[in-house]
N, C-alpha and C. Protein backbone atom coordinates (compact mmCIF):
# COMPACT_ATOMS: atom_id res chain seq x y z
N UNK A 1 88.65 -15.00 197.21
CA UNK A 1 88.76 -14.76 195.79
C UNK A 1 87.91 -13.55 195.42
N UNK A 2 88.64 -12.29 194.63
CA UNK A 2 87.38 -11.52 194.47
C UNK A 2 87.37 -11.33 192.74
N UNK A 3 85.85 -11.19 192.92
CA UNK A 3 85.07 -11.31 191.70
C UNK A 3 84.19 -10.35 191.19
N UNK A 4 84.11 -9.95 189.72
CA UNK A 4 83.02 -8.82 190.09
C UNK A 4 81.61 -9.13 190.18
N UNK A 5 81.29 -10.71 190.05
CA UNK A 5 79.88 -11.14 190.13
C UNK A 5 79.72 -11.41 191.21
N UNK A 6 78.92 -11.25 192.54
CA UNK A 6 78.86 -12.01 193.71
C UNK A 6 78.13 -13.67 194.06
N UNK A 7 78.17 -14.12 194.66
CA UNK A 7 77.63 -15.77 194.86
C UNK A 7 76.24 -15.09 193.85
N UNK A 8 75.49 -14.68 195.12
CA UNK A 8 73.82 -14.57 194.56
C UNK A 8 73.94 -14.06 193.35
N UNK A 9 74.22 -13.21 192.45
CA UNK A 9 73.77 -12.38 191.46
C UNK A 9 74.65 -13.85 189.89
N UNK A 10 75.45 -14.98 190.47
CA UNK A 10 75.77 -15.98 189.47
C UNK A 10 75.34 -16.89 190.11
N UNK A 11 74.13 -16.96 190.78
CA UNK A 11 73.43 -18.03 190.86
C UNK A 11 72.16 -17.44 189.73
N UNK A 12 71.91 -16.47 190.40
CA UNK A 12 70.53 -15.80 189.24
C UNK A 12 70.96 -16.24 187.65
N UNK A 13 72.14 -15.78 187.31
CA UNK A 13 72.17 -15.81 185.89
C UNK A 13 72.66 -16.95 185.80
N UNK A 14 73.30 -18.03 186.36
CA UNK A 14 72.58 -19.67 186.09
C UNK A 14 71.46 -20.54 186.28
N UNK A 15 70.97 -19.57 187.10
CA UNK A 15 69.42 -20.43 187.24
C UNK A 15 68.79 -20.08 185.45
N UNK A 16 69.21 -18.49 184.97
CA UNK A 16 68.61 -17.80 184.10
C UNK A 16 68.89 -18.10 183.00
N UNK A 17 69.90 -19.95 182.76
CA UNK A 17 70.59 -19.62 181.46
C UNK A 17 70.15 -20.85 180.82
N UNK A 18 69.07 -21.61 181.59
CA UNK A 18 68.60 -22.90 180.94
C UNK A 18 68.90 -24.03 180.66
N UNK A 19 70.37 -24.01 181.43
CA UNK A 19 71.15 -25.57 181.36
C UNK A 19 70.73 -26.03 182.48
N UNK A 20 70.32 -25.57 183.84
CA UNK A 20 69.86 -26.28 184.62
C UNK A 20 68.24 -26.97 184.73
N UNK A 21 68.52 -28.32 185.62
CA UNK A 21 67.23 -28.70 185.45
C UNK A 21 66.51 -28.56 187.14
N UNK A 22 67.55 -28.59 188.16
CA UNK A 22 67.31 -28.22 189.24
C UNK A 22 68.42 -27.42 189.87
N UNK A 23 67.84 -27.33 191.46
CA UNK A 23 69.01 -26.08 192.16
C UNK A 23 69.89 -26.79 192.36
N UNK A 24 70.44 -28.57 192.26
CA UNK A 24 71.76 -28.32 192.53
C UNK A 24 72.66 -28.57 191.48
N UNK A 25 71.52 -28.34 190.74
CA UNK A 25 72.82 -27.81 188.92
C UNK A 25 73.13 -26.36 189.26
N UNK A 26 72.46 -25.34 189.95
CA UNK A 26 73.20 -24.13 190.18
C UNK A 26 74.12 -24.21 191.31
N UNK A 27 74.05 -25.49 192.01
CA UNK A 27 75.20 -25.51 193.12
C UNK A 27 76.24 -25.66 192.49
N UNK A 28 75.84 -26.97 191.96
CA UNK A 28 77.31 -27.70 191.58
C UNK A 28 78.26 -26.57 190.61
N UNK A 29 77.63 -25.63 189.58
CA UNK A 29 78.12 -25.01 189.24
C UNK A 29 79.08 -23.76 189.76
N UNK A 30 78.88 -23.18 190.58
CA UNK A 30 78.80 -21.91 191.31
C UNK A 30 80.26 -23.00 192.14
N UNK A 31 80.30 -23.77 192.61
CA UNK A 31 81.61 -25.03 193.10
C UNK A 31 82.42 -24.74 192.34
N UNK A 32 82.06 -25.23 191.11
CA UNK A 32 82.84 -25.54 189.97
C UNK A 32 83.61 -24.09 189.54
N UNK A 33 82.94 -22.77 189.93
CA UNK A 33 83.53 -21.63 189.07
C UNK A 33 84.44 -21.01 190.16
N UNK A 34 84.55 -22.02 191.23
CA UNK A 34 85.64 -21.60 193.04
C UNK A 34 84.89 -20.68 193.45
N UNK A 35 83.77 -20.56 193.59
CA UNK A 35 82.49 -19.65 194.38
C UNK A 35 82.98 -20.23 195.86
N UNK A 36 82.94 -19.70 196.71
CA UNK A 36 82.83 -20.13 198.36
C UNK A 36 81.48 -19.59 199.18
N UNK A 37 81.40 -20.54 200.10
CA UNK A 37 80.20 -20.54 201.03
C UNK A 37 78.46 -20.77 200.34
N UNK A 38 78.68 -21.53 199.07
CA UNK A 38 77.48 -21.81 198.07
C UNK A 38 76.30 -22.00 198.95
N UNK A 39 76.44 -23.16 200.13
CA UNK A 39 75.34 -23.41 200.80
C UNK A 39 74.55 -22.66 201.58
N UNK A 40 75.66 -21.89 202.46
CA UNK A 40 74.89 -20.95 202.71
C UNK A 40 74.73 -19.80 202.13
N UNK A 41 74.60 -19.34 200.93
CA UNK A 41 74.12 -18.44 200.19
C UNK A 41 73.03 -18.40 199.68
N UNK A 42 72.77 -19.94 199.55
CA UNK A 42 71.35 -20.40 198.44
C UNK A 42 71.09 -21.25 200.02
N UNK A 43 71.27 -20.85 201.28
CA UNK A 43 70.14 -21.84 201.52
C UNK A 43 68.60 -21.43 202.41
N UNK A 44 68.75 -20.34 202.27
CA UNK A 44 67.41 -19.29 202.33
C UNK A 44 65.60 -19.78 201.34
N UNK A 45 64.76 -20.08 202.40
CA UNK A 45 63.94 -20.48 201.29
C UNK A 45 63.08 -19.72 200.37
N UNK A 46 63.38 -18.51 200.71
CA UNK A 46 63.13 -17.15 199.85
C UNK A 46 64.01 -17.47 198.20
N UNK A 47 64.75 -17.19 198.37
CA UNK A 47 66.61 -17.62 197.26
C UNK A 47 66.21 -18.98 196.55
N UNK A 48 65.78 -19.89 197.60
CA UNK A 48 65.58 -21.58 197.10
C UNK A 48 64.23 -21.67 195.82
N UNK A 49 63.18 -20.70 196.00
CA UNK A 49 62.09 -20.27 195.92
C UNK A 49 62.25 -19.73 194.44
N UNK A 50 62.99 -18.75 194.05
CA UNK A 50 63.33 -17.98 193.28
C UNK A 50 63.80 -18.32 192.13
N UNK A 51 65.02 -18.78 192.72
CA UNK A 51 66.13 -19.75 191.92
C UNK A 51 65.02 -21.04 191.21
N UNK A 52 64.61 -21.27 192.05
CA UNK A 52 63.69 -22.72 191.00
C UNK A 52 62.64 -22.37 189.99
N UNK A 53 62.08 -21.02 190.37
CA UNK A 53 61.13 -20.55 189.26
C UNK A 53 61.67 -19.88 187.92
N UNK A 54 63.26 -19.55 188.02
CA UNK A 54 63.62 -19.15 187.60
C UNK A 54 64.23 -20.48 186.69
N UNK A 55 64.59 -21.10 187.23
CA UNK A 55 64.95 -22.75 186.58
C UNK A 55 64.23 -22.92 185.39
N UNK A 56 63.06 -22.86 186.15
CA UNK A 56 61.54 -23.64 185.71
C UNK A 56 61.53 -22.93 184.06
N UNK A 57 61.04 -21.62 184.31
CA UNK A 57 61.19 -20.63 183.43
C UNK A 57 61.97 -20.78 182.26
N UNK A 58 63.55 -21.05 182.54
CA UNK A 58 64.23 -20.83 181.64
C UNK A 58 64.32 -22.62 180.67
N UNK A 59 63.82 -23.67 181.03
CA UNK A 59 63.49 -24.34 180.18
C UNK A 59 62.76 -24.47 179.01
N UNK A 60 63.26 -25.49 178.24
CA UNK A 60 62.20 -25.09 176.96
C UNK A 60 60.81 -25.98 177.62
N UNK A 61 59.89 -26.12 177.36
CA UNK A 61 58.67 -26.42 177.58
C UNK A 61 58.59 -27.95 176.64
N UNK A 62 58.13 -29.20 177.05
CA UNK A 62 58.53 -30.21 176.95
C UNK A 62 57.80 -30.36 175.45
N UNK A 63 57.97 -30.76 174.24
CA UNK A 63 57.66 -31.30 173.03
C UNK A 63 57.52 -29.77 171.90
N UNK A 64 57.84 -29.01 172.67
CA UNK A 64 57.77 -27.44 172.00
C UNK A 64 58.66 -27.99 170.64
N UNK A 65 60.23 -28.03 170.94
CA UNK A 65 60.82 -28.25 170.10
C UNK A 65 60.44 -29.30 169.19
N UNK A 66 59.89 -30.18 169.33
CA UNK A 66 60.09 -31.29 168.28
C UNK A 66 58.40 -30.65 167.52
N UNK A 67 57.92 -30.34 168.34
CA UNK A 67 56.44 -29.50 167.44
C UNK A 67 56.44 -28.56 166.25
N UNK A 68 57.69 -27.67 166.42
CA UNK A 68 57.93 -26.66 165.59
C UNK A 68 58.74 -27.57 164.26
N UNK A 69 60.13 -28.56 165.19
CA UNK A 69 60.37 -28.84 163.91
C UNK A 69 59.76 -29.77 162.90
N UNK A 70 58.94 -30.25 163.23
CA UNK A 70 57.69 -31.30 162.45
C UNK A 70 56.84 -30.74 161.94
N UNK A 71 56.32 -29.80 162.10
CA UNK A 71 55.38 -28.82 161.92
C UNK A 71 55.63 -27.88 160.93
């Protein structure tokens, strides 16, 4: 299938988009969009490494929200 995003570069911008809570919410996704060879793309522990800080990152930070709106 060709695409102009490659595996790695739509794993980045789902790790980067804050719906995930771990890496295999960026698996399952990257499945879901007919990506091929997911596992071994992400299974580098450099990539594994990355992808999760990047996870981490793009969450909101736990009681943030309900602080602001009470506040």
């Amino acid at each position: 299938m060709s695409r102009s995003t490659n595996t790695i570069e739509r794993a980045y911008q789902i790790a980067k988009s804050g719906r995930c809570v771990e890496l295999k919410d960026v698996r399952r996704q990257l499945i879901q969009e007919g990506y091929e060879g997911v596992e071994a793309h992400l299974s580098g522990s450099s990539i594994k490494r990355e992808l999760q800080a990047l996870i981490k990152a793009a969450r909101p930070v736990a009681g943030t929200a309900t602080a602001a709106t009470t506040g």
